[in-house]
PDB file of N, CA and C in Angstrom:
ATOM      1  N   UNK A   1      18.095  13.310  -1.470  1.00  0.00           N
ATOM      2  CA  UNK A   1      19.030  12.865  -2.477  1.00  0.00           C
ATOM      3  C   UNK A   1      18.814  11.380  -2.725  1.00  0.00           C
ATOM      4  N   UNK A   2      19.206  10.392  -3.801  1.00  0.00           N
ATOM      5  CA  UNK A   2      19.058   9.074  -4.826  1.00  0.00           C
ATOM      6  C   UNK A   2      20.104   8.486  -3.590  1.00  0.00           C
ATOM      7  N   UNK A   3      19.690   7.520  -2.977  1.00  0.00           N
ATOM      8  CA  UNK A   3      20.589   6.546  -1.973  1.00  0.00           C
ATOM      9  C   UNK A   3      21.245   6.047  -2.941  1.00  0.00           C
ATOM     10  N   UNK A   4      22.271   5.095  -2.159  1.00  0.00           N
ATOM     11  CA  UNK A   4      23.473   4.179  -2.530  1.00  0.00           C
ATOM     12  C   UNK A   4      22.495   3.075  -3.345  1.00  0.00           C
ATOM     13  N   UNK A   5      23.110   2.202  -3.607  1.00  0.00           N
ATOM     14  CA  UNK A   5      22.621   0.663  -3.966  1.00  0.00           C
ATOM     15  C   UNK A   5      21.997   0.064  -3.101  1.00  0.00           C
ATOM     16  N   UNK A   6      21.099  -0.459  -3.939  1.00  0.00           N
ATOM     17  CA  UNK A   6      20.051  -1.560  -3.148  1.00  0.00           C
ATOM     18  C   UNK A   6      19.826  -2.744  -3.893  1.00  0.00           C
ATOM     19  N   UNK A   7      19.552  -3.796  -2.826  1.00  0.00           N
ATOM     20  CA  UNK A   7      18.930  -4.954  -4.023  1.00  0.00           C
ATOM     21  C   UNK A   7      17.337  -5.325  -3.778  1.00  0.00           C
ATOM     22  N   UNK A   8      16.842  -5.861  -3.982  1.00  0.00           N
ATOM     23  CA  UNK A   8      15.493  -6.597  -3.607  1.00  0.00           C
ATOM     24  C   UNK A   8      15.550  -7.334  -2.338  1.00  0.00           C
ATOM     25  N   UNK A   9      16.475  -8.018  -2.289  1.00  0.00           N
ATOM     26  CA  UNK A   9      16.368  -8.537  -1.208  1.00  0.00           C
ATOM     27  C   UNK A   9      16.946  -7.715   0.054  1.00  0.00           C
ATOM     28  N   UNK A  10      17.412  -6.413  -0.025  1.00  0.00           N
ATOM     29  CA  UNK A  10      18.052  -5.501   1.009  1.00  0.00           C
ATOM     30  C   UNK A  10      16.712  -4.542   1.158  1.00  0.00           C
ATOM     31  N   UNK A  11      15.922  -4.448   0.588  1.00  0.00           N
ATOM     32  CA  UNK A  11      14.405  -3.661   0.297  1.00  0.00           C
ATOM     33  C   UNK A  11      13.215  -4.646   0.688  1.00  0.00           C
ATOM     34  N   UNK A  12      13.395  -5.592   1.234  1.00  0.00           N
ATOM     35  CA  UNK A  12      12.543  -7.213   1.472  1.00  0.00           C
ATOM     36  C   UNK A  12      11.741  -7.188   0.480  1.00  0.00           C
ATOM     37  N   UNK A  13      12.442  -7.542  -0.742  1.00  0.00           N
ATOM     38  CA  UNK A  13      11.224  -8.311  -1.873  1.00  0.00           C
ATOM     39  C   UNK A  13      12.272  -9.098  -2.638  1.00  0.00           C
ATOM     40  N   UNK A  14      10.842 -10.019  -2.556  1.00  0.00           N
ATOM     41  CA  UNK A  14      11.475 -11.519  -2.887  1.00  0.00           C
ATOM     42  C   UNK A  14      10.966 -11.638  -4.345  1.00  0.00           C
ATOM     43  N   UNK A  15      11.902 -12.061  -4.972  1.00  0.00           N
ATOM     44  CA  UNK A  15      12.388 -12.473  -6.937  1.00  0.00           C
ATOM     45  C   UNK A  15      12.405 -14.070  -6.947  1.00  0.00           C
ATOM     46  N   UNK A  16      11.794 -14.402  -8.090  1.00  0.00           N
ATOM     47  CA  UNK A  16      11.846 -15.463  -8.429  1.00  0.00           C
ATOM     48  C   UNK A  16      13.377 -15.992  -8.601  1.00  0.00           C
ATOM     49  N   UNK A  17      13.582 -17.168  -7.918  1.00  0.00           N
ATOM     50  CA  UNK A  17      15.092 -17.550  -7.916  1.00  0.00           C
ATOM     51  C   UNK A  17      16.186 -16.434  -8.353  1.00  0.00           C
ATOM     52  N   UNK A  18      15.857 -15.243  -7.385  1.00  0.00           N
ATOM     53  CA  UNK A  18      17.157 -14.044  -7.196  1.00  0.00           C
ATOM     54  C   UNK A  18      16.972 -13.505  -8.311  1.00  0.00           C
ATOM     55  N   UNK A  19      15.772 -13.451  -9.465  1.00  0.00           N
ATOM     56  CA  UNK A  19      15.987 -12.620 -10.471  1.00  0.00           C
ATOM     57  C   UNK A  19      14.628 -11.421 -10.141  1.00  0.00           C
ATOM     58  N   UNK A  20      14.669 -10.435 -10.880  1.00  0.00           N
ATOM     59  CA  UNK A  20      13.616  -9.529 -11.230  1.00  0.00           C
ATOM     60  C   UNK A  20      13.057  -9.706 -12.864  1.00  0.00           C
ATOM     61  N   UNK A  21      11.975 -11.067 -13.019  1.00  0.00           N
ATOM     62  CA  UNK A  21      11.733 -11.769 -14.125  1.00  0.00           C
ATOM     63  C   UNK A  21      10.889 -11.052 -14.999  1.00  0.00           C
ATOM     64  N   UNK A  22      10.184  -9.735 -13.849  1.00  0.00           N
ATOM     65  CA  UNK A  22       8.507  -9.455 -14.358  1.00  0.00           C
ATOM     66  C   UNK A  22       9.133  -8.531 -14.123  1.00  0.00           C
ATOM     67  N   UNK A  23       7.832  -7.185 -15.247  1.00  0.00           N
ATOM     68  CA  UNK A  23       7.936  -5.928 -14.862  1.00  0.00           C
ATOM     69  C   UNK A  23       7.007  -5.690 -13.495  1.00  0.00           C
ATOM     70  N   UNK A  24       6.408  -6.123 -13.086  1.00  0.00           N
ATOM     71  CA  UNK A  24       5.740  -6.517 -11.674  1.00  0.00           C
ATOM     72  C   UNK A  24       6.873  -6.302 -10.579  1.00  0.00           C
ATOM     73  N   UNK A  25       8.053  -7.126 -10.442  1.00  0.00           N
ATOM     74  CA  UNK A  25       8.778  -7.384  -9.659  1.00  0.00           C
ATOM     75  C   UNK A  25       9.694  -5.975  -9.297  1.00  0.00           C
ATOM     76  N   UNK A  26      10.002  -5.749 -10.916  1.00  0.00           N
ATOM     77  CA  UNK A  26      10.902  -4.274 -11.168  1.00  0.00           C
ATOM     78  C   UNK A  26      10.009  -3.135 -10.267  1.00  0.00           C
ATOM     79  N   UNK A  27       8.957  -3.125 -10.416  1.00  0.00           N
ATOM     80  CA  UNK A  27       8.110  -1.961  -9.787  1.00  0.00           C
ATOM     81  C   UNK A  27       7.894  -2.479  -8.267  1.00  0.00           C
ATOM     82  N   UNK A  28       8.221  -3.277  -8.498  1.00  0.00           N
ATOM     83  CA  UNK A  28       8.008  -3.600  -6.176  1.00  0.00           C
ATOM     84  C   UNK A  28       9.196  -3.107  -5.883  1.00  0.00           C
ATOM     85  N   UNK A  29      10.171  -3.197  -6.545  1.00  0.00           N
ATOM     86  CA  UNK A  29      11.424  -2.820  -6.029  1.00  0.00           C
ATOM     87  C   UNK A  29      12.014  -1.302  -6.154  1.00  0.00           C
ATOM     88  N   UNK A  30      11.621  -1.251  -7.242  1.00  0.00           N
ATOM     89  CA  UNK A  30      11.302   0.988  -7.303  1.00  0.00           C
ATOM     90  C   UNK A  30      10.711   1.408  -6.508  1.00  0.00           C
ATOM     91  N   UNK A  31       9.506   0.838  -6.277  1.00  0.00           N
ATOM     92  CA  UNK A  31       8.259   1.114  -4.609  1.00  0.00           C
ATOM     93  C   UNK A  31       8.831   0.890  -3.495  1.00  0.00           C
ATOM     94  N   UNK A  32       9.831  -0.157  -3.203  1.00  0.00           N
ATOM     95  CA  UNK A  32      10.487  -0.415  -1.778  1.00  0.00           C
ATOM     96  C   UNK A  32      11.964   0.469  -1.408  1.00  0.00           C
ATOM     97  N   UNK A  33      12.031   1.211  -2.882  1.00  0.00           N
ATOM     98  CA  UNK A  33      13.294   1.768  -2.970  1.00  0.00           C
ATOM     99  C   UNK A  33      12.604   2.995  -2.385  1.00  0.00           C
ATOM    100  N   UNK A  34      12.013   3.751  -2.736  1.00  0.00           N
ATOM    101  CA  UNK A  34      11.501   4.912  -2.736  1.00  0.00           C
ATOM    102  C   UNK A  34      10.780   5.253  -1.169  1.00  0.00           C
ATOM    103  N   UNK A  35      10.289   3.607  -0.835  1.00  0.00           N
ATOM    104  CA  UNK A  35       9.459   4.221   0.526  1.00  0.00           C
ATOM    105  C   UNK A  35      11.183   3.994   1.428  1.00  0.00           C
ATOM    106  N   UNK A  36      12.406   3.612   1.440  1.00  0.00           N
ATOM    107  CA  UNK A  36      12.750   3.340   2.057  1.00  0.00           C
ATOM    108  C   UNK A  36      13.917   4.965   2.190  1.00  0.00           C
ATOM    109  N   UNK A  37      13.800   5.500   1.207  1.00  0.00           N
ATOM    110  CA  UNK A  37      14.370   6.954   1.054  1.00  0.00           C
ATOM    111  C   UNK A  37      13.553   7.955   1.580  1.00  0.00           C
ATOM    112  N   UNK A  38      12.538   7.312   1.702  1.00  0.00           N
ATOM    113  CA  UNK A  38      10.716   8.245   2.221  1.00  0.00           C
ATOM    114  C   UNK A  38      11.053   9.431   1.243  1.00  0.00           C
ATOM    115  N   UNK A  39      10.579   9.701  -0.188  1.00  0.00           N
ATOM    116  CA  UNK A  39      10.153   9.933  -0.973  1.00  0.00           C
ATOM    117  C   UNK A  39       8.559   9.905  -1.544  1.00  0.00           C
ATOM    118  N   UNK A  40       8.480  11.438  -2.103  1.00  0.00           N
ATOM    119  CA  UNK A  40       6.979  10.803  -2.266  1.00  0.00           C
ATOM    120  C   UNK A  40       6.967  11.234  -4.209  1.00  0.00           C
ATOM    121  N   UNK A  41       7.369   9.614  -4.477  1.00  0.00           N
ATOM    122  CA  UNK A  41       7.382   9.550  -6.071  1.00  0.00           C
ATOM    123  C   UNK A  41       6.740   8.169  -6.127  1.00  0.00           C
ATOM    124  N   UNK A  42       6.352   8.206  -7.463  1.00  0.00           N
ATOM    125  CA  UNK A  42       5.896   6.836  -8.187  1.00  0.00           C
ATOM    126  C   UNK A  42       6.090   6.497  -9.191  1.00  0.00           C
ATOM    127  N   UNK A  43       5.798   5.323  -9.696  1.00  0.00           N
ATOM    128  CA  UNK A  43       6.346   5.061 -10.881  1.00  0.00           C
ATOM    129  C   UNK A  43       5.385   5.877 -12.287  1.00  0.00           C
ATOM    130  N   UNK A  44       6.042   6.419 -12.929  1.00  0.00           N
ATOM    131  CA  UNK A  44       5.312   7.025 -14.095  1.00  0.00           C
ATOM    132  C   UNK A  44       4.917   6.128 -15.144  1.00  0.00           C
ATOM    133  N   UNK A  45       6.475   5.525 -15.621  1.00  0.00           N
ATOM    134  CA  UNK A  45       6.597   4.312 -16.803  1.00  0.00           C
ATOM    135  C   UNK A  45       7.777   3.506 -16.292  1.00  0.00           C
ATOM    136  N   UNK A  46       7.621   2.315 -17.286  1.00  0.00           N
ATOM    137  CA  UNK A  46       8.595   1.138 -16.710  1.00  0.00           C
ATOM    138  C   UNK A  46       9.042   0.546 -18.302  1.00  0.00           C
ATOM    139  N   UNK A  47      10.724   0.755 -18.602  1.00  0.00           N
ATOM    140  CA  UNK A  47      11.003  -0.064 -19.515  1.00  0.00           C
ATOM    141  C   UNK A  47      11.851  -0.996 -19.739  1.00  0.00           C
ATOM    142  N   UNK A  48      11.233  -2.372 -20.165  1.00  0.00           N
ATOM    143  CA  UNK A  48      12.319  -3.431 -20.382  1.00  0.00           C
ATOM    144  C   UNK A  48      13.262  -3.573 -21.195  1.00  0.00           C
ATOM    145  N   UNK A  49      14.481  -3.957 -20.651  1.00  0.00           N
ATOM    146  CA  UNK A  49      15.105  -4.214 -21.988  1.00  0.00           C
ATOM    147  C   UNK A  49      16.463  -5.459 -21.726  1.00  0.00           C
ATOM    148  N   UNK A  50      16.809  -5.926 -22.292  1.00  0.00           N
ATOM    149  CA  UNK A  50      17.843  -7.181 -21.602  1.00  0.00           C
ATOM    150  C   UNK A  50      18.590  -7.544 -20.711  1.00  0.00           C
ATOM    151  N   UNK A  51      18.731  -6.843 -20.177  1.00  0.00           N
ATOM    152  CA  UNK A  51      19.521  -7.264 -18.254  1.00  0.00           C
ATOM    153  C   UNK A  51      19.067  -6.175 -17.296  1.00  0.00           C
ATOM    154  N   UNK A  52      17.683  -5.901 -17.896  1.00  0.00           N
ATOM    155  CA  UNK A  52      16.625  -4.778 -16.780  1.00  0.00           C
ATOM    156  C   UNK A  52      15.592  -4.092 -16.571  1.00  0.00           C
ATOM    157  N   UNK A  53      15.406  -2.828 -16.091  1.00  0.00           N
ATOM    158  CA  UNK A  53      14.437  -2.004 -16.791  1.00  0.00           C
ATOM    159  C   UNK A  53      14.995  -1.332 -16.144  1.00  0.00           C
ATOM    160  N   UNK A  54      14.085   0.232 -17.005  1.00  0.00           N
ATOM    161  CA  UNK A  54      14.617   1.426 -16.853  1.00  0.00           C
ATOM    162  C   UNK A  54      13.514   2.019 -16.108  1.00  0.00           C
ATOM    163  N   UNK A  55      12.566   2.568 -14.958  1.00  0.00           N
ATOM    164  CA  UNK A  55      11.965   3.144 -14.010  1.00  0.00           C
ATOM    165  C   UNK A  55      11.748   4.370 -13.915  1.00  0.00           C
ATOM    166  N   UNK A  56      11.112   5.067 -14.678  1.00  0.00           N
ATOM    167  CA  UNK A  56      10.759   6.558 -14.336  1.00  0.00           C
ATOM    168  C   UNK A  56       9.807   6.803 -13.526  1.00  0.00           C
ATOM    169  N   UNK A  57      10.482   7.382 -12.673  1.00  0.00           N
ATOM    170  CA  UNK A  57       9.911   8.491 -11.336  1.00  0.00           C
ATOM    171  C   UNK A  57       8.754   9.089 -11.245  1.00  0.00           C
ATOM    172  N   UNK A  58       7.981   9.742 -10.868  1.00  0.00           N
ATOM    173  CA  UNK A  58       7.205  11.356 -11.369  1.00  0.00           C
ATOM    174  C   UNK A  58       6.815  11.402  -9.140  1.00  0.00           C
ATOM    175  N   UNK A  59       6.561  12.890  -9.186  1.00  0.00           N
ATOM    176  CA  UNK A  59       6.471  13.274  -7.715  1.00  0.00           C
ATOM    177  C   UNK A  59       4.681  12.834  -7.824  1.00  0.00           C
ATOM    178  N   UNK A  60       4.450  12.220  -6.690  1.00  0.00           N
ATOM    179  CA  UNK A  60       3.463  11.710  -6.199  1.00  0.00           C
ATOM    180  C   UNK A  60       2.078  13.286  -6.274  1.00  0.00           C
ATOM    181  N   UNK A  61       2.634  14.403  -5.911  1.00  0.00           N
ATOM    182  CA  UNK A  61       1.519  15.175  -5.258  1.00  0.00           C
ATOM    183  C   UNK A  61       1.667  16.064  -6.713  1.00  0.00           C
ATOM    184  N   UNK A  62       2.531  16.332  -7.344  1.00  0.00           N
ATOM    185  CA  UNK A  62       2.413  17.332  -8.510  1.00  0.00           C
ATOM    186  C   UNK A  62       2.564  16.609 -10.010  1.00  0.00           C
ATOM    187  N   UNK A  63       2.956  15.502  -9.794  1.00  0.00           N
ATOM    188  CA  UNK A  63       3.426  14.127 -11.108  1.00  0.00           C
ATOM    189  C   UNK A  63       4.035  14.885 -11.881  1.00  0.00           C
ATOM    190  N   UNK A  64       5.111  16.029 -11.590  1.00  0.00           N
ATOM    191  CA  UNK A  64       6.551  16.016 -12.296  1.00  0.00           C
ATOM    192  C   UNK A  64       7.567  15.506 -12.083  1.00  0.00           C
ATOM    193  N   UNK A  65       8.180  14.968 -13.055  1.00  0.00           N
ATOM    194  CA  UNK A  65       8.912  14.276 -13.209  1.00  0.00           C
ATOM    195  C   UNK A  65      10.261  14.357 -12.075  1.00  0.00           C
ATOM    196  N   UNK A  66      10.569  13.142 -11.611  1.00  0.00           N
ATOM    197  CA  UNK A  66      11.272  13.477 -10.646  1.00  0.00           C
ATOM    198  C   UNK A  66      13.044  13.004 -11.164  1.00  0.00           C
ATOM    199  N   UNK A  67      13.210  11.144 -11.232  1.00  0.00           N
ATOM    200  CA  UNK A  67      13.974  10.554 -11.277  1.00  0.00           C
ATOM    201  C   UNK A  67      13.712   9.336 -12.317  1.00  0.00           C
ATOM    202  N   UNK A  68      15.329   8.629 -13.024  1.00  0.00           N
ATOM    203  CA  UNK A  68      14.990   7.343 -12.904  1.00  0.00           C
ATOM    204  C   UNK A  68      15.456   6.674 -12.544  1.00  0.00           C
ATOM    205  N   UNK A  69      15.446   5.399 -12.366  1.00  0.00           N
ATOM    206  CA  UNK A  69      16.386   4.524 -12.182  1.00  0.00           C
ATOM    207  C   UNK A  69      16.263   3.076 -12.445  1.00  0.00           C
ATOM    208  N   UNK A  70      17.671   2.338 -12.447  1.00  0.00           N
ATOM    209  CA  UNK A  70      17.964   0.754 -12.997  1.00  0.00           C
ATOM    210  C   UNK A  70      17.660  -0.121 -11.954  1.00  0.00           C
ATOM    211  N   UNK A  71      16.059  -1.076 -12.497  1.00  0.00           N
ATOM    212  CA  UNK A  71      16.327  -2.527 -11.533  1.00  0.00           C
ATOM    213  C   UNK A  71      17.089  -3.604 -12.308  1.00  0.00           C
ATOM    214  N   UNK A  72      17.887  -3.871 -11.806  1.00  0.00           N
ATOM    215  CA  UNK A  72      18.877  -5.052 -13.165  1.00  0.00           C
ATOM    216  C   UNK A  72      18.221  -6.532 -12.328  1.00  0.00           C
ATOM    217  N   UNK A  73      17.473  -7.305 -13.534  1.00  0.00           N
ATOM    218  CA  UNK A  73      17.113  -8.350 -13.568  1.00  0.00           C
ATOM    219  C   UNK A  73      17.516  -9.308 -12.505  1.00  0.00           C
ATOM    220  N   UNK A  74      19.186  -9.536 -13.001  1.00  0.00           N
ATOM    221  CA  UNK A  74      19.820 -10.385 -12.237  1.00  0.00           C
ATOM    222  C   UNK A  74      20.244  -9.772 -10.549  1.00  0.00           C
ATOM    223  N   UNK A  75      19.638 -10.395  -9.687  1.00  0.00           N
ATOM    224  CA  UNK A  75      19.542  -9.632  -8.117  1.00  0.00           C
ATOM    225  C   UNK A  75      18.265  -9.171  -7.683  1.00  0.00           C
ATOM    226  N   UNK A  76      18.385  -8.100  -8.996  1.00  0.00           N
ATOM    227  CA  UNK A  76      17.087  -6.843  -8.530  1.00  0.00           C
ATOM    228  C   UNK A  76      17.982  -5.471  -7.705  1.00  0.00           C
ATOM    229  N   UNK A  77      19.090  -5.594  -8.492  1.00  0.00           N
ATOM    230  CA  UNK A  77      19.652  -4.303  -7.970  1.00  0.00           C
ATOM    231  C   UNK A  77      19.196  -3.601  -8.309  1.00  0.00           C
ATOM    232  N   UNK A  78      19.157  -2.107  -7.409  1.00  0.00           N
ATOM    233  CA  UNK A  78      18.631  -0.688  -8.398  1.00  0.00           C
ATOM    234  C   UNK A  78      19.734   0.305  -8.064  1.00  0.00           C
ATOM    235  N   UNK A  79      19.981   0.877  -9.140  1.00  0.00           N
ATOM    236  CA  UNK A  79      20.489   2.299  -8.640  1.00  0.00           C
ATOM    237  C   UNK A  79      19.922   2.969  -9.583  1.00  0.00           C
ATOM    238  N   UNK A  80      20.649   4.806  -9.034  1.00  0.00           N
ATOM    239  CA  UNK A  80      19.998   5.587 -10.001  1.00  0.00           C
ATOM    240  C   UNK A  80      20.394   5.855 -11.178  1.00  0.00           C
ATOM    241  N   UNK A  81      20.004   6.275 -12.814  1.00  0.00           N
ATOM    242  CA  UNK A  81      20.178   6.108 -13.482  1.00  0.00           C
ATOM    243  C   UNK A  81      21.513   7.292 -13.822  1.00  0.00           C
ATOM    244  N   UNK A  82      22.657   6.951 -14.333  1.00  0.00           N
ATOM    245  CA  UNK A  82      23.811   7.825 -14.476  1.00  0.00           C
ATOM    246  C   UNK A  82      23.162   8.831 -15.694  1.00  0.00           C
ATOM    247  N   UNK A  83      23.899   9.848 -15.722  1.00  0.00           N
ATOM    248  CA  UNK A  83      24.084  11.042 -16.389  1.00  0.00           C
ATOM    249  C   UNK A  83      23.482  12.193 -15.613  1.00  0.00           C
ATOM    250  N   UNK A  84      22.504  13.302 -16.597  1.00  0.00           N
ATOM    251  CA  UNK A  84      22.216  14.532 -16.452  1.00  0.00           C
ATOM    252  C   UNK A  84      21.387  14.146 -14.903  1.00  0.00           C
ATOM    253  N   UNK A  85      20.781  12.850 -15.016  1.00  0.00           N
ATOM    254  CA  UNK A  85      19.387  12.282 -14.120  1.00  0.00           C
ATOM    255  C   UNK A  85      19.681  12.327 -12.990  1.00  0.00           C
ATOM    256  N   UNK A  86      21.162  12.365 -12.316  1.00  0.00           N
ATOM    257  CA  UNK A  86      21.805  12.262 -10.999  1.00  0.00           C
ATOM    258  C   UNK A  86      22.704  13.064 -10.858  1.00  0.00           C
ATOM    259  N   UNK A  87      23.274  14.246 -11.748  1.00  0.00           N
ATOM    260  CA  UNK A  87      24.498  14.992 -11.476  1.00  0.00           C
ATOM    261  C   UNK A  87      23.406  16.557 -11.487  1.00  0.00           C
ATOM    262  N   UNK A  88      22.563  16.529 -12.496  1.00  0.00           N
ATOM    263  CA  UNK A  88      22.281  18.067 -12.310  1.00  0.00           C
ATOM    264  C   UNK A  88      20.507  18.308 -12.095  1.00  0.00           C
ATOM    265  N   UNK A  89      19.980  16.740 -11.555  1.00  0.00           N
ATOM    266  CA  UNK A  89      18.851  17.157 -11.149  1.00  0.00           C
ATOM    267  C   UNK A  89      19.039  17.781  -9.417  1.00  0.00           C
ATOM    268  N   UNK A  90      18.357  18.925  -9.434  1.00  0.00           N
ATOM    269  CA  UNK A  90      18.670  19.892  -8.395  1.00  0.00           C
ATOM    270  C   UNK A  90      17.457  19.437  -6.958  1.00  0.00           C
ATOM    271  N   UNK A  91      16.734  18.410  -7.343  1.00  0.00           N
ATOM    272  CA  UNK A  91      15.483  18.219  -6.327  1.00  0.00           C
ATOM    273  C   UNK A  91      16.200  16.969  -5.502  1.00  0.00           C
ATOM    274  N   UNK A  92      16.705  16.080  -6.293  1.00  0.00           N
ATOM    275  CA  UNK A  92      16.810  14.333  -6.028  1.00  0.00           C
ATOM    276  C   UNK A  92      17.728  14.297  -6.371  1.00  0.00           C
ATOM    277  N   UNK A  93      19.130  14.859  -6.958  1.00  0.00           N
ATOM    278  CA  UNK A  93      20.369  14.549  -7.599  1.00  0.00           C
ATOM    279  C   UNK A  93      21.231  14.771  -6.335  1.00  0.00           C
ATOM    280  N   UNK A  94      22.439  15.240  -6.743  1.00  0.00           N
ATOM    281  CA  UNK A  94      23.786  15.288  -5.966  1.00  0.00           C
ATOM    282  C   UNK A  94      23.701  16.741  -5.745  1.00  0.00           C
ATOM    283  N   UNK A  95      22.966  17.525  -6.888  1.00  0.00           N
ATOM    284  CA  UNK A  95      23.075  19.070  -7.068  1.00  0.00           C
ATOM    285  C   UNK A  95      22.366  19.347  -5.857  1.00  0.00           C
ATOM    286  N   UNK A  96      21.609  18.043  -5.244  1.00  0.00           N
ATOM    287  CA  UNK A  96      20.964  18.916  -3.790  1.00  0.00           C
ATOM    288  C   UNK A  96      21.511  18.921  -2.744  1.00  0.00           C
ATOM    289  N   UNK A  97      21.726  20.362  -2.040  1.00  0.00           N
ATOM    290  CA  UNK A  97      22.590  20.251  -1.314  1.00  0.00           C
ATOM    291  C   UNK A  97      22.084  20.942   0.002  1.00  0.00           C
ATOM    292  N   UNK A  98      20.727  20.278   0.227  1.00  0.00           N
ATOM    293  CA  UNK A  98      19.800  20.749   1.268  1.00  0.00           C
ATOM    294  C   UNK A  98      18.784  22.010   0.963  1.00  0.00           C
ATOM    295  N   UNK A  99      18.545  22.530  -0.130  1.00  0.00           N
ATOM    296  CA  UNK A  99      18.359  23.930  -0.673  1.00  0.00           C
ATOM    297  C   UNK A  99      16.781  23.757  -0.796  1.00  0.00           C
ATOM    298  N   UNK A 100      15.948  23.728   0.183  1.00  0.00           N
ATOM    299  CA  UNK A 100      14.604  23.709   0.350  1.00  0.00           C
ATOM    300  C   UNK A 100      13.774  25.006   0.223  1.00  0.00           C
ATOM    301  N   UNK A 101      14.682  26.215  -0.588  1.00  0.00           N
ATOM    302  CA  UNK A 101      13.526  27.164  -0.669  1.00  0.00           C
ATOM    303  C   UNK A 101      12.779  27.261  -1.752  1.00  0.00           C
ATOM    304  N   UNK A 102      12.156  28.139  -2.481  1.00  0.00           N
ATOM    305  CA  UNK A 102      11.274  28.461  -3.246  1.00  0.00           C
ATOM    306  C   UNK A 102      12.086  29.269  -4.120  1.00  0.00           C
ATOM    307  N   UNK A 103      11.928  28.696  -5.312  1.00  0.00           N
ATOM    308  CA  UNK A 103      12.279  29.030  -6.756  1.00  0.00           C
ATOM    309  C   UNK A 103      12.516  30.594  -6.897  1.00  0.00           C
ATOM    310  N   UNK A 104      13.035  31.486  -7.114  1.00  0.00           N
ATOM    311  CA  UNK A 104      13.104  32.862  -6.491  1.00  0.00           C
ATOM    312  C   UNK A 104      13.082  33.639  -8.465  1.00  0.00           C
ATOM    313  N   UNK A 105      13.562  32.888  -9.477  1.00  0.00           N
ATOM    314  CA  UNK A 105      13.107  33.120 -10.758  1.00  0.00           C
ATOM    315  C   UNK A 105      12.262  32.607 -12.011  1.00  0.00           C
ATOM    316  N   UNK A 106      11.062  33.233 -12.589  1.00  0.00           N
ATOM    317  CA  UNK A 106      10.575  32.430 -13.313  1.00  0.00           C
ATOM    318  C   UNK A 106      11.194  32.044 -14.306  1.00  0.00           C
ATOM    319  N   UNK A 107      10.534  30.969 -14.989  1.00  0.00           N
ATOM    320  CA  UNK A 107      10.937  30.536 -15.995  1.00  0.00           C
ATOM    321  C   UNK A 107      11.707  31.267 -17.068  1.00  0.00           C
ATOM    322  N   UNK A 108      10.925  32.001 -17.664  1.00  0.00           N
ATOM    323  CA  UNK A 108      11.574  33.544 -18.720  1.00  0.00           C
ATOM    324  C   UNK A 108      12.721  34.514 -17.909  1.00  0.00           C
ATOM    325  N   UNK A 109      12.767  34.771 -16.433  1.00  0.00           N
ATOM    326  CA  UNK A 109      13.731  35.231 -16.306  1.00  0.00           C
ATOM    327  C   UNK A 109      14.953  34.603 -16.606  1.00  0.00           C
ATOM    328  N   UNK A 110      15.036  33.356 -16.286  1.00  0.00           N
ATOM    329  CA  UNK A 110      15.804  31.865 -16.325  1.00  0.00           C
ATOM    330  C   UNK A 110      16.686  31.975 -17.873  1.00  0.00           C
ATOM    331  N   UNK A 111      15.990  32.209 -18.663  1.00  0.00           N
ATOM    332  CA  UNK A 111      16.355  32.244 -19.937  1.00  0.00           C
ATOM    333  C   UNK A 111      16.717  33.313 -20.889  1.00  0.00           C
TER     334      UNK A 111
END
């Protein structure tokens, strides 16, 4: 499951005077977030936009899409990104609720 809050400096990476200035910085801190959940995701894409970026996920061994989440500039806090991304993803969300088996319907049955 998406841990609590973190900052950069609770993840040991150091920001130019306490900010996350670069998209460089944003991605050390998605990387320190992720090894510190021991997760095996990476960054897919990274987008800026005025008090942050936005961090998409993808799983390291299959590169589907996993998670995203917010490094906010000021700090280098991250959390995970609110809505569908943390309430009803069933791998990395809240919806997981330890449920490590194998998919038991395909897709078309699904639907």
């Amino acid at each position: 499951m998406m841990g609590g809050g973190y900052n950069a400096q609770s993840l040991g990476v150091n920001l130019t005077n306490g900010e996350a200035a670069t998209s460089d910085q944003a991605v050390a801190v998605a990387k320190a977030y992720t090894k510190k959940l021991n997760q095996d995701v990476v960054v897919a894409e990274i987008h800026e936009f005025s008090n942050g970026y936005e961090v998409e996920l993808k799983e390291g061994k299959t590169g589907a899409k996993a998670y995203e989440v917010m490094v906010y500039k000021n700090g280098g806090q991250i959390i995970a990104e609110m809505g569908p991304n943390i309430m009803w993803n069933t791998k990395y969300g809240h919806m997981n609720w330890g449920n490590t088996e194998a998919v038991t319907v395909s897709e078309e049955q699904a639907t």
